[in-house]
Protein backbone atom coordinates (compact mmCIF):
# COMPACT_ATOMS: atom_id res chain seq x y z
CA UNK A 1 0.00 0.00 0.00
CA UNK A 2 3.07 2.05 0.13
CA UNK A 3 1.68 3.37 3.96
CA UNK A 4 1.01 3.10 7.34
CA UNK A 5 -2.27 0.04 6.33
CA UNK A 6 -4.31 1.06 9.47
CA UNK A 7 -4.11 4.87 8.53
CA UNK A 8 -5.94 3.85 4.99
CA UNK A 9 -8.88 6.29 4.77
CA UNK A 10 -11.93 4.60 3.86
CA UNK A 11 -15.56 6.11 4.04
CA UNK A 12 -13.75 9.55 5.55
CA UNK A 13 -12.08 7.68 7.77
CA UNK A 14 -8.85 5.78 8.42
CA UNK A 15 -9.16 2.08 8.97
CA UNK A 16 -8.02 2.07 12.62
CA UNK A 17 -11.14 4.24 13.47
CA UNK A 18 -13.37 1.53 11.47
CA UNK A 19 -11.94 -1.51 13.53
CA UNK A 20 -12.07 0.43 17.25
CA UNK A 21 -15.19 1.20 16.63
CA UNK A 22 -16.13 -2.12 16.37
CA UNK A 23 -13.88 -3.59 18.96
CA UNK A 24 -15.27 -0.68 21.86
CA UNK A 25 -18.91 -1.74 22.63
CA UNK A 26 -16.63 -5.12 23.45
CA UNK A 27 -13.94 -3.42 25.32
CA UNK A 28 -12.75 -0.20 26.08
CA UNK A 29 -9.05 -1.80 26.97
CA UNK A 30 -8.03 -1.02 23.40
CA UNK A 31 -4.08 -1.07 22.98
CA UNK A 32 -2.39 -0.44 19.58
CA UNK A 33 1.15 -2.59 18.96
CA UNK A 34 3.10 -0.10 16.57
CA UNK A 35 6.61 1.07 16.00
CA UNK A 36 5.68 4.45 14.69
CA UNK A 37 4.20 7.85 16.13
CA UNK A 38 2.00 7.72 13.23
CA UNK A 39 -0.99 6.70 15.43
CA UNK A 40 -0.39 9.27 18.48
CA UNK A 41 -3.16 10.83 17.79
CA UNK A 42 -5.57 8.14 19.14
CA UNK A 43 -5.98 8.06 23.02
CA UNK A 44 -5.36 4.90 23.23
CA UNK A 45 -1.93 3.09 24.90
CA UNK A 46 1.01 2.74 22.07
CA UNK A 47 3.10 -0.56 22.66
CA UNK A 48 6.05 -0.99 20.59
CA UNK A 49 6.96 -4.50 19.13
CA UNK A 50 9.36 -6.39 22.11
CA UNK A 51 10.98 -7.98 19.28
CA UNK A 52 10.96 -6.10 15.63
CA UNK A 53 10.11 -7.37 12.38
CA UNK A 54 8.72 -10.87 14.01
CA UNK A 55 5.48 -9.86 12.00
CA UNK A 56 1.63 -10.58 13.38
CA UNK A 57 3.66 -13.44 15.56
CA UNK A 58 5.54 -10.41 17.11
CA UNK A 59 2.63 -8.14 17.54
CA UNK A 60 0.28 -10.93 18.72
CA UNK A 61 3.25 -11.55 21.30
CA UNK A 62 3.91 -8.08 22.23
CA UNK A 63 0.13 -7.76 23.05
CA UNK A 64 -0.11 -10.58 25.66
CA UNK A 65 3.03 -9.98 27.22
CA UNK A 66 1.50 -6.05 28.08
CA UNK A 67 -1.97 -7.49 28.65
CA UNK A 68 -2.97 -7.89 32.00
CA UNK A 69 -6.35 -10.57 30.97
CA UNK A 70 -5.63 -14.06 30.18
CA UNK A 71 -8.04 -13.38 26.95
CA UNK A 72 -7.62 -11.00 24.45
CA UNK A 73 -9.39 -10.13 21.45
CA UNK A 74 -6.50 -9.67 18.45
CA UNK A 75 -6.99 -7.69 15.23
CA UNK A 76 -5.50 -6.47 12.16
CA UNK A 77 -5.73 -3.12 11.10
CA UNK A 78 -6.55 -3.69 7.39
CA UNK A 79 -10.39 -5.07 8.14
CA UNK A 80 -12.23 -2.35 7.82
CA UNK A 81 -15.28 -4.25 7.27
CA UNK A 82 -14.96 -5.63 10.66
CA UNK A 83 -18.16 -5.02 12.86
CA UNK A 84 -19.21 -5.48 16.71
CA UNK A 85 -21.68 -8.06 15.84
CA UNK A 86 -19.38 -10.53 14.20
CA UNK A 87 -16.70 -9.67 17.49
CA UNK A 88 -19.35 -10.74 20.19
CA UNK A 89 -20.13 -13.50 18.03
CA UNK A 90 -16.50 -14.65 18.69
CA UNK A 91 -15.93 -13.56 22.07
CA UNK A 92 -19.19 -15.74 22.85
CA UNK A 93 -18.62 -18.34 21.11
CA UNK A 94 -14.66 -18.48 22.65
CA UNK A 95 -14.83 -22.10 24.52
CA UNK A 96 -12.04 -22.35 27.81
CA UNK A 97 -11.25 -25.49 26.11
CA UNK A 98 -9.14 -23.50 23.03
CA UNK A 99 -6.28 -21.34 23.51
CA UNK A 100 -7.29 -19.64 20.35
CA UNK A 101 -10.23 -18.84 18.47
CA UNK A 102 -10.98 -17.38 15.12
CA UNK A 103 -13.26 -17.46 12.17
CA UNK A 104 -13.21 -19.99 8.72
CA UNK A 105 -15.11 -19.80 5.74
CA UNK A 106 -15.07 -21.84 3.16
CA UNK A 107 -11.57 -20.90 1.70
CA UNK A 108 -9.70 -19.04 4.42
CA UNK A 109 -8.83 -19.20 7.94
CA UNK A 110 -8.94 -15.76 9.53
CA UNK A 111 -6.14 -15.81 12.34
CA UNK A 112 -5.58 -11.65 12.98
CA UNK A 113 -9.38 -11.68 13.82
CA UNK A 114 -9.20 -13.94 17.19
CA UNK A 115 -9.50 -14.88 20.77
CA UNK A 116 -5.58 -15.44 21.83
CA UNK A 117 -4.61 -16.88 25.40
CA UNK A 118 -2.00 -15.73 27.23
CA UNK A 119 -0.95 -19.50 27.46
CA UNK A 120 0.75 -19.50 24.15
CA UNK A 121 3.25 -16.60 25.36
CA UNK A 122 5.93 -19.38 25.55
CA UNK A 123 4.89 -20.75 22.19
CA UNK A 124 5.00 -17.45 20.10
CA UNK A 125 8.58 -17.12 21.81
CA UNK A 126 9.81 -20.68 20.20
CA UNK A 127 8.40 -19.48 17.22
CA UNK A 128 10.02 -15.86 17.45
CA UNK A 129 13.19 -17.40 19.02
CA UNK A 130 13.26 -20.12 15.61
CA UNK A 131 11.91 -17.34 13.13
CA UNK A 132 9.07 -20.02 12.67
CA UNK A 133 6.68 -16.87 11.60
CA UNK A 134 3.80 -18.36 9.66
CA UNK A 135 0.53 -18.43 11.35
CA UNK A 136 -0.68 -21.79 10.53
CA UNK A 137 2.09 -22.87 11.86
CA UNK A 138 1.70 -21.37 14.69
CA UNK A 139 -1.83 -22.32 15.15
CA UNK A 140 -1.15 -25.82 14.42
CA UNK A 141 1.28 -25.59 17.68
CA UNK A 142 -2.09 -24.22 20.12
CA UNK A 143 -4.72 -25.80 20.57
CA UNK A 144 -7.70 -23.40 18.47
CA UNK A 145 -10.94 -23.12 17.79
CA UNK A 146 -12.65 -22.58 14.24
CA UNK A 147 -15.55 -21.04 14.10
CA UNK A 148 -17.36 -21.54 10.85
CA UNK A 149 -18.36 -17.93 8.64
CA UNK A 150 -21.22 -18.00 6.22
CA UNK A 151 -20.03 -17.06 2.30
CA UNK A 152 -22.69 -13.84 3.10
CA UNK A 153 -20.64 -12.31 5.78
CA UNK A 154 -17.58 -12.93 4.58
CA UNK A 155 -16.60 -9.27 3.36
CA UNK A 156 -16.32 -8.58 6.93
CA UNK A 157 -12.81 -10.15 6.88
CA UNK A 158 -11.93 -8.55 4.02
CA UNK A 159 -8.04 -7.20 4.97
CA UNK A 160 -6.94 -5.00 1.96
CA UNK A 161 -3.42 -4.75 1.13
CA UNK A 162 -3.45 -3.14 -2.10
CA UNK A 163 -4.66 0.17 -4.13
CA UNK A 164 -6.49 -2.67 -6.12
CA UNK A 165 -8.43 -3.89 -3.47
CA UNK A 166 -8.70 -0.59 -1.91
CA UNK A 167 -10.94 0.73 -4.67
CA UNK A 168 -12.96 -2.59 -4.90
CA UNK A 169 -13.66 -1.82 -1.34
CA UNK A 170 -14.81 1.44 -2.06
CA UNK A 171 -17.55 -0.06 -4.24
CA UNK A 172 -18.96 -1.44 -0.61
């Protein structure tokens, strides 16, 4: 995108304020893991990556090692789409029994829109530690929960990472 991916304006407004909008009626505890000022506008706590250029393994472990819940609700800041509805469907549907939880369809696993445990600190370090950054991999390392996503809902998981698919959006 050639920019910062959560500062994307879409609808008048950048993508950041789309997905915290969503994620508030859930939670107010909103943190934001970044390595640039770029987002010190918001209000909300800044958290630099504990270990840089580890990726959404890095961020995802930067965000549990600062949380102080043993749950936290993780997502990416190029879903726009995302809305409160689908979130509570997660966070309800989150069963103790998973250390992770996030959405399927058909054709995709979603893993930047999910329930993470503070349990798999130790196993996002491994991975960190190895450079073992793919997500399936980790996820195939924790034991997670897929919660299926009907084909109609699936735009709300859209994550754009392109001009391309930054004007499709547009035609939302």
């Amino acid at each position: 995108m050639q920019s910062e991916k959560g500062l994307v304006i879409y609808k008048n407004q950048p993508f950041i304020e789309h997905i915290i909008e969503a994620a508030l009626p859930i939670s107010g505890n909103i943190q934001l893991i970044t390595n640039t000022g770029d987002y010190d506008y918001l209000e909300y706590t800044k958290i630099k990556d504990i270990i840089i250029d580890k990726g959404p393994i890095g961020g995802i472990y930067t965000a549990l090692i600062h949380s102080e819940t043993e749950l936290n609700l993780i997502l990416s800041c190029d879903i726009p789409l995302i809305s409160t509805e689908i979130l509570l469907e997660l966070t309800q549907k989150h069963s103790e029994n998973f250390e992770v939880s996030l959405f399927e369809e058909a054709t995709r696993i979603h893993p930047l829109i999910g329930i993470y445990s503070k349990k798999i600190i130790p196993i996002l370090k491994k991975a960190i530690d190895e450079n073992n950054l793919k997500m399936m991999n980790l996820l195939s390392k924790v034991r997670h929960q897929k919660l299926y996503v009907e084909e109609s809902k699936s735009n709300l998981f859209k994550n754009i990472n392109s001009l391309t698919e930054l004007n499709e959006l547009n035609t939302y």
